[in-house]
Protein backbone atom coordinates (compact mmCIF):
# COMPACT_ATOMS: atom_id res chain seq x y z
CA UNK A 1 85.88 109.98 111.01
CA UNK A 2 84.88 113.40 109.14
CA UNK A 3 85.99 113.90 105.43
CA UNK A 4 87.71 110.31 104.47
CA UNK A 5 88.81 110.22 100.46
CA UNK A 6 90.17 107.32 98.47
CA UNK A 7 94.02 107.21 97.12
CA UNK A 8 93.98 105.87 93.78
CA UNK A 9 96.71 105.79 90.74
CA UNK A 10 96.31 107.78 88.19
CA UNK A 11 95.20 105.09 85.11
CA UNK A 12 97.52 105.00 82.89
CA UNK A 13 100.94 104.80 85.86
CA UNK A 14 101.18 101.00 86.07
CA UNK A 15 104.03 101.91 88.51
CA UNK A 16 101.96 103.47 91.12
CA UNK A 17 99.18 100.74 90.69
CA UNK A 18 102.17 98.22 91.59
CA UNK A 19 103.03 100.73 94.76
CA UNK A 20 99.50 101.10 95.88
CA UNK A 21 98.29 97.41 95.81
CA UNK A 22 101.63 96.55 97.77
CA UNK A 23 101.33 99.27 100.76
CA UNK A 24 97.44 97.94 100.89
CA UNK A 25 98.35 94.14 101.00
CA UNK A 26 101.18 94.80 103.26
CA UNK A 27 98.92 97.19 105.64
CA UNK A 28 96.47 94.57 105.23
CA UNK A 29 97.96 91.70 105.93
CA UNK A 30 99.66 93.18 109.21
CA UNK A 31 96.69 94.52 110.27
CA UNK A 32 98.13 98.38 110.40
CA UNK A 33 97.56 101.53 109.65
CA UNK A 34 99.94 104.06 108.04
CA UNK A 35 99.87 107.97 109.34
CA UNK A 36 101.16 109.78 106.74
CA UNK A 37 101.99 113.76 105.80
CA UNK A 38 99.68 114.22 102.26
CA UNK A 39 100.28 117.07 100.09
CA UNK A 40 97.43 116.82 97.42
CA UNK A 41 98.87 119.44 94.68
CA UNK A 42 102.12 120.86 94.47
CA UNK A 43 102.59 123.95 96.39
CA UNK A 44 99.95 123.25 98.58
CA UNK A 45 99.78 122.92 102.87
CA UNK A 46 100.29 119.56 104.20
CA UNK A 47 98.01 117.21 106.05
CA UNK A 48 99.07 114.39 108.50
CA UNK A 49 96.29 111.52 108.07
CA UNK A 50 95.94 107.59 108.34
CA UNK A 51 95.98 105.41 105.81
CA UNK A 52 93.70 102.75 106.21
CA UNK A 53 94.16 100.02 104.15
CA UNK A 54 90.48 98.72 103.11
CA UNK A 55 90.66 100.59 99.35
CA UNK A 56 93.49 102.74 101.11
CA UNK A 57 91.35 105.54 102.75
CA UNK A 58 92.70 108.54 104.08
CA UNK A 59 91.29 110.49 106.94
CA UNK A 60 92.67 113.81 108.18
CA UNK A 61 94.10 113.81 111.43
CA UNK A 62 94.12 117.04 114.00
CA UNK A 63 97.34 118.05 114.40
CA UNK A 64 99.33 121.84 115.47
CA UNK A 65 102.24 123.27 114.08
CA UNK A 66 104.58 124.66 116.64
């Protein structure tokens, strides 16, 4: 799967705790998988991955820009 990292809230936003736990039980539950465009800081390049939703990992996907 090469380099897979693990999406978690920052500690102290409640908010995006609530968001997070919902997309996993929902991805979960449904037994999918999210791709997703991930931009890690601001003004940085953007990634398309999957979101998998076992501790919501994210794995980089290949992908070209036209």
């Amino acid at each position: 799967m090469g380099n897979v990292e693990i999406l978690v809230p920052p500690p102290e936003d409640k908010d995006a705790a609530v968001a997070i736990s919902a997309l996993v039980h929902a991805l979960a539950e449904t037994g999918s998988a999210a791709i997703v465009r991930y931009i890690k800081r601001a003004n940085a390049l953007p990634y398309l991955g999957c979101l998998l939703p076992s501790m919501l990992l994210f794995s980089l996907l290949p992908f070209a820009t036209c």
